[in-house]
Protein backbone atom coordinates (compact mmCIF):
# COMPACT_ATOMS: atom_id res chain seq x y z
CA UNK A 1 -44.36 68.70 41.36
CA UNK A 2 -45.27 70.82 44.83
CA UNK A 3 -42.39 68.74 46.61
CA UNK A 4 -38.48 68.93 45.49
CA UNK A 5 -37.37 68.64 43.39
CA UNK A 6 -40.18 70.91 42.29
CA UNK A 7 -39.84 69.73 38.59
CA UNK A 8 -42.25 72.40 36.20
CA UNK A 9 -41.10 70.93 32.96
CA UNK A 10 -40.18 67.97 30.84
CA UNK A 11 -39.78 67.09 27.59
CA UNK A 12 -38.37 63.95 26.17
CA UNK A 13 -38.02 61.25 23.14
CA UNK A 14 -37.62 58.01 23.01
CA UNK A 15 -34.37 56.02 23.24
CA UNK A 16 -34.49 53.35 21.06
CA UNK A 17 -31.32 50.01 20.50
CA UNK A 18 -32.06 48.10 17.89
CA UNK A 19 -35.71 49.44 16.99
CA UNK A 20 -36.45 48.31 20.75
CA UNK A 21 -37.33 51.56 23.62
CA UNK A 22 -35.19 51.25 26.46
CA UNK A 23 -35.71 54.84 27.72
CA UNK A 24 -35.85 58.13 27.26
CA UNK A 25 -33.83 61.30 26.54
CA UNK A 26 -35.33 64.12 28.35
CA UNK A 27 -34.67 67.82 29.47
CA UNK A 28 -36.00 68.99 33.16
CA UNK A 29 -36.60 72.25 34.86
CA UNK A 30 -38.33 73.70 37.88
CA UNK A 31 -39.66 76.34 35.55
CA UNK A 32 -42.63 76.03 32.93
CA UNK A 33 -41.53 76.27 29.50
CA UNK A 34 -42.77 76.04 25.85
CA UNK A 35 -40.88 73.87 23.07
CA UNK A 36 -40.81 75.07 19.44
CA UNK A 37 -40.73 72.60 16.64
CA UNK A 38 -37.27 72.92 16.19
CA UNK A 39 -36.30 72.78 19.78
CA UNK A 40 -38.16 69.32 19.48
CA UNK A 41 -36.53 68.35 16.41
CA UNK A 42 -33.03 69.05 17.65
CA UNK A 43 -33.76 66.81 21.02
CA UNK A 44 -35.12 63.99 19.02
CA UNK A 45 -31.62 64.31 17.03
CA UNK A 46 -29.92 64.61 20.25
CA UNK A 47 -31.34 60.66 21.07
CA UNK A 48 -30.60 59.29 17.70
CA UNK A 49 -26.98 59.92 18.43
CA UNK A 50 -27.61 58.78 21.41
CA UNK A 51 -28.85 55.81 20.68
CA UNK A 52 -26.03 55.65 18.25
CA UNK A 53 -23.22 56.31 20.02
CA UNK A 54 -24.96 53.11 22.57
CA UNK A 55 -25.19 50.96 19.77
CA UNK A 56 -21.24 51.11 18.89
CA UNK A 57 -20.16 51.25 22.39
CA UNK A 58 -22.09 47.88 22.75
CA UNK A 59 -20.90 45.83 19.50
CA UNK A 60 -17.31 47.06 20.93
CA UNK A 61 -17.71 45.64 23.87
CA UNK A 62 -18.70 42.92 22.28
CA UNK A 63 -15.91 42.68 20.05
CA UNK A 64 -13.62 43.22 22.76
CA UNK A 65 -15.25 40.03 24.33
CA UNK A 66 -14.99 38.20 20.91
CA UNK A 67 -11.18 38.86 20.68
CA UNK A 68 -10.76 38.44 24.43
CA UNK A 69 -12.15 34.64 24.11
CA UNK A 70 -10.10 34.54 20.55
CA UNK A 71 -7.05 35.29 22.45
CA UNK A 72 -7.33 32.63 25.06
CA UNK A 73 -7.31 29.97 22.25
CA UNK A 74 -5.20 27.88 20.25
CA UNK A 75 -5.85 29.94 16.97
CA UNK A 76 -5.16 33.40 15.87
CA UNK A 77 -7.12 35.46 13.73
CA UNK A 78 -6.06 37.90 11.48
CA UNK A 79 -7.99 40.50 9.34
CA UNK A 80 -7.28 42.22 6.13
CA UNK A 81 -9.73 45.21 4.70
CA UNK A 82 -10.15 46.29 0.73
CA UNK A 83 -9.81 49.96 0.08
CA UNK A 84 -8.40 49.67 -3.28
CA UNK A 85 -5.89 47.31 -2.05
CA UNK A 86 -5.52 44.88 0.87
CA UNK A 87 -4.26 46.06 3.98
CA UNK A 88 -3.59 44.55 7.54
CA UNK A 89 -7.05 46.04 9.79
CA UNK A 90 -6.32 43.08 13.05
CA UNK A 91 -3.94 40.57 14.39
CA UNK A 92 -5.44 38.61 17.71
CA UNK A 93 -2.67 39.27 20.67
CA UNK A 94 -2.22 35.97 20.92
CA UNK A 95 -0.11 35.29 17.71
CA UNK A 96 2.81 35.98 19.79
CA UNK A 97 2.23 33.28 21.71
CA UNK A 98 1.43 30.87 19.30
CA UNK A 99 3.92 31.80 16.88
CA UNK A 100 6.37 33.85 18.10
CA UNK A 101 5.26 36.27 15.67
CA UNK A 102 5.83 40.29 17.31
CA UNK A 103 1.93 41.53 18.22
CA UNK A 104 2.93 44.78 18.29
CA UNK A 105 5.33 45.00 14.80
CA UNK A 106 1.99 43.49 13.08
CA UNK A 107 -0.23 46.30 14.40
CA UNK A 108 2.13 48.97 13.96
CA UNK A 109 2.81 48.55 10.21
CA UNK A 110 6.65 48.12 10.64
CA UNK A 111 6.03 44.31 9.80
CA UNK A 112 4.04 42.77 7.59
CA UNK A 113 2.94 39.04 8.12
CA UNK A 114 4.21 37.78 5.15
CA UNK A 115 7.69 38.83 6.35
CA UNK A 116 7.39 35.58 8.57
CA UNK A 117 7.04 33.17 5.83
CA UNK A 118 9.36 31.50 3.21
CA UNK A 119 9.03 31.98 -0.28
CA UNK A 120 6.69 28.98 -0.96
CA UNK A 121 4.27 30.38 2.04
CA UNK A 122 4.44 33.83 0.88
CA UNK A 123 3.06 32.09 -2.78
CA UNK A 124 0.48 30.10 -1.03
CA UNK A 125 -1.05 33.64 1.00
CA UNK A 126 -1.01 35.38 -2.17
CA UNK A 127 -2.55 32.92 -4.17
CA UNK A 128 -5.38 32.53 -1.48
CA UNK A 129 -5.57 36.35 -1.28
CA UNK A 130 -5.91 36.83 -4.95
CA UNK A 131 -9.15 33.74 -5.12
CA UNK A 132 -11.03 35.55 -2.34
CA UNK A 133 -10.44 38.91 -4.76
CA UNK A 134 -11.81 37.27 -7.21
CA UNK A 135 -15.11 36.28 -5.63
CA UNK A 136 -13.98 32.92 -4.28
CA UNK A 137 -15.98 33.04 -0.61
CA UNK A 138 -13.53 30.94 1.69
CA UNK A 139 -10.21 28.98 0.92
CA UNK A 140 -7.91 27.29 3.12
CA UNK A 141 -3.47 27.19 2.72
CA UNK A 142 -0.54 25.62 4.83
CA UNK A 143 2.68 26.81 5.47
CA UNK A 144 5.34 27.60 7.66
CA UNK A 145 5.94 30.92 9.78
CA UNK A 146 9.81 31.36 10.34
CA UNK A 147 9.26 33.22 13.54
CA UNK A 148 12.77 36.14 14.45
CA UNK A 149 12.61 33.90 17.78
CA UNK A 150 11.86 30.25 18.52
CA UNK A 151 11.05 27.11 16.47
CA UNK A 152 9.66 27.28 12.69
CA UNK A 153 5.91 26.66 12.71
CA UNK A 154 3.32 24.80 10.53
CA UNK A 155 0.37 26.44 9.92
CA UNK A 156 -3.26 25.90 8.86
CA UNK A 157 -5.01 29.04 7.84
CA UNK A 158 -8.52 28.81 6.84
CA UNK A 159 -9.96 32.06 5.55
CA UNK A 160 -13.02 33.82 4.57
CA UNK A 161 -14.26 36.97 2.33
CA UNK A 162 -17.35 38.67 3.22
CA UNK A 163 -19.01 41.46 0.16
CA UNK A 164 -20.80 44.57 -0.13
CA UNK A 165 -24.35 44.20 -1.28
CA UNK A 166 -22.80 45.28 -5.09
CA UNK A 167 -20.12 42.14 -4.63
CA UNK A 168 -17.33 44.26 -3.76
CA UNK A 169 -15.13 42.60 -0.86
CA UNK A 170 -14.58 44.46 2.19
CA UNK A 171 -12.39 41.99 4.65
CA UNK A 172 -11.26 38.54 5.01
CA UNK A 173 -11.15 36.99 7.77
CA UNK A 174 -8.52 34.36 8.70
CA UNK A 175 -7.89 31.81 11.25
CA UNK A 176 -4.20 30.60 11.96
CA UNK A 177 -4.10 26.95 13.37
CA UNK A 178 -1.30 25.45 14.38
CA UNK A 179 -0.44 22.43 12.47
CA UNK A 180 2.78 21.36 12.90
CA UNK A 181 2.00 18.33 15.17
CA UNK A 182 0.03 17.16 12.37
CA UNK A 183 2.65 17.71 9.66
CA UNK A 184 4.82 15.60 12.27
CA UNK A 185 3.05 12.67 12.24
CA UNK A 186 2.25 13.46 8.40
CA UNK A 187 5.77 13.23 7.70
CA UNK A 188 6.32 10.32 9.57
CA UNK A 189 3.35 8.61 8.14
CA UNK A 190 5.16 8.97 4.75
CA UNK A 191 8.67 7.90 5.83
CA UNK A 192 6.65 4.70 7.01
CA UNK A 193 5.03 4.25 3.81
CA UNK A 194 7.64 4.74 1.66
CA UNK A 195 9.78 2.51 3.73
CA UNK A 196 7.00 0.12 3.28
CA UNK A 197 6.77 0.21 -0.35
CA UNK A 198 10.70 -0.12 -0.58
CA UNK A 199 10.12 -2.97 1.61
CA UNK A 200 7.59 -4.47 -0.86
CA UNK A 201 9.25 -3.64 -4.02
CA UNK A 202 12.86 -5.41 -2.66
CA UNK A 203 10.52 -8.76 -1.72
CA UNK A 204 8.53 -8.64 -5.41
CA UNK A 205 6.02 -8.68 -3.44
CA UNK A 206 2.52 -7.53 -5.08
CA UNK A 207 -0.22 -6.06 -3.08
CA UNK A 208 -4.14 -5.93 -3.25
CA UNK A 209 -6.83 -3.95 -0.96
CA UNK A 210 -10.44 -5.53 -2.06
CA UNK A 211 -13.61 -2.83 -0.91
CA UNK A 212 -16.00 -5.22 -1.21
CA UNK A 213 -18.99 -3.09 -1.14
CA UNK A 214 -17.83 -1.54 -4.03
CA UNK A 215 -16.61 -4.33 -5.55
CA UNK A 216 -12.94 -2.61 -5.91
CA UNK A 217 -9.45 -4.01 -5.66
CA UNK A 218 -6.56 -1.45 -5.82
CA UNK A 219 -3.66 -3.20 -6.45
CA UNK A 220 0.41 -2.10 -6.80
CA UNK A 221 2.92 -2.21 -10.15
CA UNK A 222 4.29 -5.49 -8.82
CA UNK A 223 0.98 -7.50 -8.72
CA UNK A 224 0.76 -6.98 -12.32
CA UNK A 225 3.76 -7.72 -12.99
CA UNK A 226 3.64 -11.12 -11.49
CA UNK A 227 0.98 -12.03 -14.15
CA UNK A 228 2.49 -9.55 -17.37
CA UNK A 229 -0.55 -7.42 -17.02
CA UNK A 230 -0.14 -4.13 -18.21
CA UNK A 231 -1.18 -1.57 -15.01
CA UNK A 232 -3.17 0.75 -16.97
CA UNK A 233 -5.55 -2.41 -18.27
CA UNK A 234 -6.23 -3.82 -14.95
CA UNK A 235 -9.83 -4.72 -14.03
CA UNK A 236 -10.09 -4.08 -10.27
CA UNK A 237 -13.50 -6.50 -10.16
CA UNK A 238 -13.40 -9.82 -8.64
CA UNK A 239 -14.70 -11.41 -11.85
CA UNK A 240 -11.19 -10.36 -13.45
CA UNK A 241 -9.22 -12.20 -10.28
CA UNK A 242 -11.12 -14.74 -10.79
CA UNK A 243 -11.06 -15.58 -14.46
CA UNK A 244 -7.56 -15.67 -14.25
CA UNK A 245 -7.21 -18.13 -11.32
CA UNK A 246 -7.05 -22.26 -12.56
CA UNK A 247 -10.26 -23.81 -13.01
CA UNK A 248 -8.75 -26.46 -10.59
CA UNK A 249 -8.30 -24.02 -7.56
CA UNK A 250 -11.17 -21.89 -8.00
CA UNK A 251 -13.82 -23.24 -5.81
CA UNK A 252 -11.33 -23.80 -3.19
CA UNK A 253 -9.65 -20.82 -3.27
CA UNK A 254 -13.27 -19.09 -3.35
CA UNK A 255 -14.56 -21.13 -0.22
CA UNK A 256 -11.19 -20.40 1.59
CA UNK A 257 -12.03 -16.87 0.74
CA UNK A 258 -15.33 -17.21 1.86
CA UNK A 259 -14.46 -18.72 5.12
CA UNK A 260 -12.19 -16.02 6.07
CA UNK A 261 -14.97 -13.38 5.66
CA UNK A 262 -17.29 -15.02 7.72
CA UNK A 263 -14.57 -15.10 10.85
CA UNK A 264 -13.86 -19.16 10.54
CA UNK A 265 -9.98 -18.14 10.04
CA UNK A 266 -7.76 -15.74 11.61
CA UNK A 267 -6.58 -14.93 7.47
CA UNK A 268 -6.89 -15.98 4.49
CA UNK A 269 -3.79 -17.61 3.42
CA UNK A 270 -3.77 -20.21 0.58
CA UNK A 271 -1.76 -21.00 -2.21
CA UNK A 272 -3.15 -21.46 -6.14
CA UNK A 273 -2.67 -21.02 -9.61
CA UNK A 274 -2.75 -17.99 -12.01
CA UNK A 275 -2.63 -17.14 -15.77
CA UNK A 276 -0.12 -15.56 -17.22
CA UNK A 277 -0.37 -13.10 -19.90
CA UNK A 278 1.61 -15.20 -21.79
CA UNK A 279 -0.64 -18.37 -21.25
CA UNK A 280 1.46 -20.02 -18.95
CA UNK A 281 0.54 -21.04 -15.02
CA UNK A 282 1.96 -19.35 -12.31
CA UNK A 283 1.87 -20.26 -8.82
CA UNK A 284 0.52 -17.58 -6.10
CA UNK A 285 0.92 -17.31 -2.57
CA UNK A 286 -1.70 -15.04 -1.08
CA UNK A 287 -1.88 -14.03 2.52
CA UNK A 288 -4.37 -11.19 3.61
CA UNK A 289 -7.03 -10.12 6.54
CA UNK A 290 -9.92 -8.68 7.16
CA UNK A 291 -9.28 -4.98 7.80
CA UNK A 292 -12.53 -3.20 8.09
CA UNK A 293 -16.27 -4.72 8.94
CA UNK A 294 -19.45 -3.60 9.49
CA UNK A 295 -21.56 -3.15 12.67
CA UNK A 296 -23.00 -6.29 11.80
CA UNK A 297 -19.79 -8.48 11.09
CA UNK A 298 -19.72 -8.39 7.74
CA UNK A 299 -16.38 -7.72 6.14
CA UNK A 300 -15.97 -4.66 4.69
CA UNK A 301 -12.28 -4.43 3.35
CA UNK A 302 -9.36 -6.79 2.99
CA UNK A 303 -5.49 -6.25 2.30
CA UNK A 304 -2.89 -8.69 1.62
CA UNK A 305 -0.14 -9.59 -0.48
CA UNK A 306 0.78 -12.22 -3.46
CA UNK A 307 4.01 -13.94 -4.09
CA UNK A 308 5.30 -15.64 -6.83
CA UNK A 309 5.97 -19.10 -5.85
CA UNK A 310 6.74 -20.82 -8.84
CA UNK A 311 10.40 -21.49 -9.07
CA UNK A 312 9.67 -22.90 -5.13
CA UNK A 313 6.78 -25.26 -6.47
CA UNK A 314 9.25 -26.24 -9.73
CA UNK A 315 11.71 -27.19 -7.20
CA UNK A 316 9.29 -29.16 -4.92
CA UNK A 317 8.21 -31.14 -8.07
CA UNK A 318 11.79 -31.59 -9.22
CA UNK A 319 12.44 -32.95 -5.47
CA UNK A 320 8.97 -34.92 -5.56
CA UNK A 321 10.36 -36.75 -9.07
CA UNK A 322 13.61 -37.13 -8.04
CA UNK A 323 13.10 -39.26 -4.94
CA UNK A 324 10.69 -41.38 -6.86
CA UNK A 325 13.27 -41.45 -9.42
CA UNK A 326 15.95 -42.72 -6.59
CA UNK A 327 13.21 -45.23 -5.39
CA UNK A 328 13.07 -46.83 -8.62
CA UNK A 329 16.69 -46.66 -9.33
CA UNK A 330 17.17 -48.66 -6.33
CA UNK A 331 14.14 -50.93 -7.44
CA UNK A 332 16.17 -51.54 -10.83
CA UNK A 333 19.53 -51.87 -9.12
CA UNK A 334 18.17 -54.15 -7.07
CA UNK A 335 16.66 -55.97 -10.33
CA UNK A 336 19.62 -55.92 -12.07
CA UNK A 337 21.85 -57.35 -9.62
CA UNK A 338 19.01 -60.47 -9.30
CA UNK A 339 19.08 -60.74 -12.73
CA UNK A 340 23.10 -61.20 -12.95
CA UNK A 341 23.32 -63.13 -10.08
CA UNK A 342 20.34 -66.02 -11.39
CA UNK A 343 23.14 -66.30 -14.29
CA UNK A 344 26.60 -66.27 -12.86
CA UNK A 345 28.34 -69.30 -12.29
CA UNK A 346 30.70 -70.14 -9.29
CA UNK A 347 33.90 -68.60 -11.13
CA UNK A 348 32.22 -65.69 -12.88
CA UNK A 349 32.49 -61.78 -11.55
CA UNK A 350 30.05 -59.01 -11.37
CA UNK A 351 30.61 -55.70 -9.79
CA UNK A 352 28.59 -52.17 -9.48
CA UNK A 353 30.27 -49.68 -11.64
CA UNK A 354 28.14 -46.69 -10.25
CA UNK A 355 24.49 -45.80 -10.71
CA UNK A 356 22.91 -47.86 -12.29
CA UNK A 357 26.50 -49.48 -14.29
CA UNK A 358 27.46 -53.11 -13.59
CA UNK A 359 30.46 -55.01 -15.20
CA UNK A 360 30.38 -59.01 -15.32
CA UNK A 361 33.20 -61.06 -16.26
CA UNK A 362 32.39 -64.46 -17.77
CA UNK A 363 35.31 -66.69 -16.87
CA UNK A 364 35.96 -69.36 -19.56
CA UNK A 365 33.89 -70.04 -22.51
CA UNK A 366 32.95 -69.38 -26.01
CA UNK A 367 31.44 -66.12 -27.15
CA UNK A 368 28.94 -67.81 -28.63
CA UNK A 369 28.12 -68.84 -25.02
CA UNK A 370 29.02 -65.63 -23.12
CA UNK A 371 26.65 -63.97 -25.81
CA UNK A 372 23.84 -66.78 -25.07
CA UNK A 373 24.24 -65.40 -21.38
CA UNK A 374 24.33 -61.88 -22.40
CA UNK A 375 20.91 -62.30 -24.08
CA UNK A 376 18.87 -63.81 -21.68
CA UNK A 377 19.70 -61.44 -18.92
CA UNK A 378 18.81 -58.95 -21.91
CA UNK A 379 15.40 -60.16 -22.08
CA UNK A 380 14.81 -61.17 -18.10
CA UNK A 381 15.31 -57.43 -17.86
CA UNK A 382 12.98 -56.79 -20.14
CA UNK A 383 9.68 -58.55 -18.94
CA UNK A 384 10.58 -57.36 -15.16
CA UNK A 385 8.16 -54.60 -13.72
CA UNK A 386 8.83 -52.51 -11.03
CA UNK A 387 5.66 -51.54 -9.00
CA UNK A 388 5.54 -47.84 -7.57
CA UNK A 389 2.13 -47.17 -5.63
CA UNK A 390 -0.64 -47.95 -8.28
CA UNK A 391 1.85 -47.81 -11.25
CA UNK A 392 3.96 -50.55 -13.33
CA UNK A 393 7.84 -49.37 -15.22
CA UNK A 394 9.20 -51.13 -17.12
CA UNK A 395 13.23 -51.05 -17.81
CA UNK A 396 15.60 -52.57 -20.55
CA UNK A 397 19.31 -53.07 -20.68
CA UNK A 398 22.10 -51.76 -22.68
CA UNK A 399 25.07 -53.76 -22.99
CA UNK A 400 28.26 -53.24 -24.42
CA UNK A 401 30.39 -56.73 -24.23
CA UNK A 402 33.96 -57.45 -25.42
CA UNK A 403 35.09 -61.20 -25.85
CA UNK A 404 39.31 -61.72 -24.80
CA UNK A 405 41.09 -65.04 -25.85
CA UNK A 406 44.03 -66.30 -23.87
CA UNK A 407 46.41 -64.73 -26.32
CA UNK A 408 44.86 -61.23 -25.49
CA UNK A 409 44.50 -62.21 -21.71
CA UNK A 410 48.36 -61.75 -21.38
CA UNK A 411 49.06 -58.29 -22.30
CA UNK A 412 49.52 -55.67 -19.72
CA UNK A 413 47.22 -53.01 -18.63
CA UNK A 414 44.43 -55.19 -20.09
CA UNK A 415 41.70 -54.39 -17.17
CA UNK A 416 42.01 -50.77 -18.43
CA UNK A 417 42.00 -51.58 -22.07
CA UNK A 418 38.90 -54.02 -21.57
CA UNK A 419 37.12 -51.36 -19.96
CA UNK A 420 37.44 -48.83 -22.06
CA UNK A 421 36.07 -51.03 -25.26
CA UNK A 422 33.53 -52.33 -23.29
CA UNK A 423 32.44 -48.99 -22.13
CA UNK A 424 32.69 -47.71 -25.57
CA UNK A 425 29.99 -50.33 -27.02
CA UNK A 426 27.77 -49.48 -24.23
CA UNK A 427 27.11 -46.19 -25.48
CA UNK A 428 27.07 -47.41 -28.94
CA UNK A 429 23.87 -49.91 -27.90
CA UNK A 430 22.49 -46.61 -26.31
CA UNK A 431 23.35 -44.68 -29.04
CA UNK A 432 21.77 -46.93 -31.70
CA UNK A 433 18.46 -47.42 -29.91
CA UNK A 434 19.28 -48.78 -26.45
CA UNK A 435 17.10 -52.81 -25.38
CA UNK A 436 20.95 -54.53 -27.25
CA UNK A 437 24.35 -56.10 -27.01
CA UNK A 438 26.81 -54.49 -28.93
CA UNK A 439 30.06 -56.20 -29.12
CA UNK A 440 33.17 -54.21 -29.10
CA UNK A 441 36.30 -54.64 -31.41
């Protein structure tokens, strides 16, 4: 160069980052010189380290960056390297933070991380450490860190190995989550369930949840047991619920069902009839609701319960037959008192025992003719219907009788005495057949 810097000589080599030239490395002098072959071997060394010593100074800034962003987030990340056995290589700053865990201790060596952990997390990290030495690529654990300061922490730690080109592992990489808001609601979630099934089991109730895409009904001990099914032989199709429900309720049990799925009713709520084991009939309450549908409406899943109603539905039948039972009592009370009083006379008595139990006295007479009397109120009974709705009952008359002379009329305590024997033939008419007259002694 004829101005300044008056350069006479250069020599240079390329500097290359990642096979790509991004200058030069160079010597300059104001005086002409000549290079040997080794001179120019020795400055193309002098760039490869060059370029070396660039390349490392840039992947640590980037990993500076890398932990930089790693610390300002809510997980940690630790790394172990293999040389012949594992050992601690880096702990992100911000475990101290997160977990109250001493940054410092961790890098140092005076601490190792499993110190933080109970005995069942120090058996989950060493089982996940021992997988990933034996070739298992990434894994995943949870347990707590018991921290020297602050509140015990759950944690997630998801973890992976990374190999040598001969499959020998190098380092694992781990990220530490914290999970203990999860494990919270977890726990909670369980309590609730629990309570639920406690709830369930004290109110025999049973419970089903039908996926009906899949054509699956999950159902709990107690359903089965409503029924005597064994729990291991249950058929979770709808074929099997349905072959065991009475022909008679079927279809509208199924078009109740069907109704419900198509959004005509806020549940599906009906009552019906189920086989037994056993062979018997037992009566079901079912409530349940659509719990899941598709974008297009259709239902998806339903849950519910069953109840068994049977001893309820005994009792309303017992209730059903015993008023009709009380109608026609009164129908044949009623009867029975026309009956005596189309055949008293003026001076004769008749009174209501109780129920359905009258006692007449025949004043005067033979017992020729009280029996004559006796006998056609025996058969006026007989041909009388009683009419209840659509049907016709029919009724007959025990009677126990006992004739008294004047003699016998005299005694004492003869009401008593009369009504005992009388009473005493009664059931002897019923006894022998009932539809008679049986005289006493």
């Amino acid at each position: 160069m004829v101005d300044a810097p008056h350069i006479r000589f250069y020599a240079g080599v390329p500097l290359r980052l990642d096979d790509v030239t991004v200058g030069t490395v160079c010597i300059l002098d104001t005086e002409p010189h000549q290079l040997s072959e080794r001179e120019l071997q020795s400055l193309a060394y002098v760039s490869e380290h060059v370029s070396e010593y660039l390349a490392l100074s840039l992947k640590h800034q980037q990993l500076m960056q890398e932990h930089s962003f790693i610390d300002d987030t809510p997980a940690a990340l630790i790394k172990w390297r293999y040389n012949m056995a594992l050992e601690l290589q880096y702990v992100s700053a911000n475990i101290q933070s997160l977990f109250h865990i001493p940054t410092d201790a961790l890098r140092e060596g005076s601490r190792a991380f499993e110190d933080f952990l109970d005995e069942r997390g120090r058996k989950e990290l060493n089982f996940l450490l021992s997988n990933h030495l034996a070739g298992v690529a990434s894994s995943e654990a949870q347990f707590r860190i018991l921290p020297p300061k602050g509140p015990e922490r759950w944690v997630k730690l998801l973890s992976k190995s990374f190999y040598d080109p001969e499959g020998r592992l190098e380092n694992i990489h781990a990220m530490l989550i914290d999970n203990t808001a999860n494990r919270y609601f977890e726990k909670r979630l369980n309590e609730a369930n629990q309570q639920m099934r406690l709830v369930l089991e004290a109110s025999g109730l049973g419970t089903w949840d039908w996926n009906v895409p899949s054509d699956t009904n999950k159902i709990n001990q107690r359903w089965c047991e409503l029924l005597g099914i064994d729990y291991a032989n249950f058929d979770p199709s709808l074929y099997f619920w349905e072959s065991l429900v009475h022909p008679a309720d079927l279809k509208r049990v199924e078009r109740e069902l069907q109704q419900h799925m198509a959004g005509e009713t806020p549940a599906f709520s009906t009552i019906y009839r189920m086989r037994h084991k056993n062979g018997y009939w037992v009566w079901i309450e079912t409530y349940g609701r659509v719990v899941e549908r598709s974008e297009s409406g259709e239902a998806i899943r339903l849950t519910g319960t069953h109840r068994d109603i049977t001893e309820k539905k005994e009792a309303e039948l017992l209730d059903a037959l015993g008023a009709l039972f009380y109608a026609v009592q009164l129908d044949k009370a009623r009867m029975d008192a026309e009956t005596l009083m189309r055949h008293i006379r003026s001076d004769d008595m008749v009174a209501r025992l109780g129920g359905e139990e009258f006692a007449l006295i025949l004043n005067g007479g033979t017992q020729t003719a009280a029996a004559a009397i006796l006998e056609q109120i025996r058969q006026d009974i007989q041909q009388s219907v009683v009419r209840v709705d659509d049907h016709a009952i029919n009724f007959t008359i025990s009677i126990g009788a006992l004739f008294i002379d004047n003699e016998t009329a005299a005694y004492e305590d003869l009401e008593q005495a009369v009504l005992d024997h009388a009473d005493k033939a009664l059931y002897e008419a019923k006894k022998t057949g009932r539809n008679k007259i049986v005289w006493g002694e």
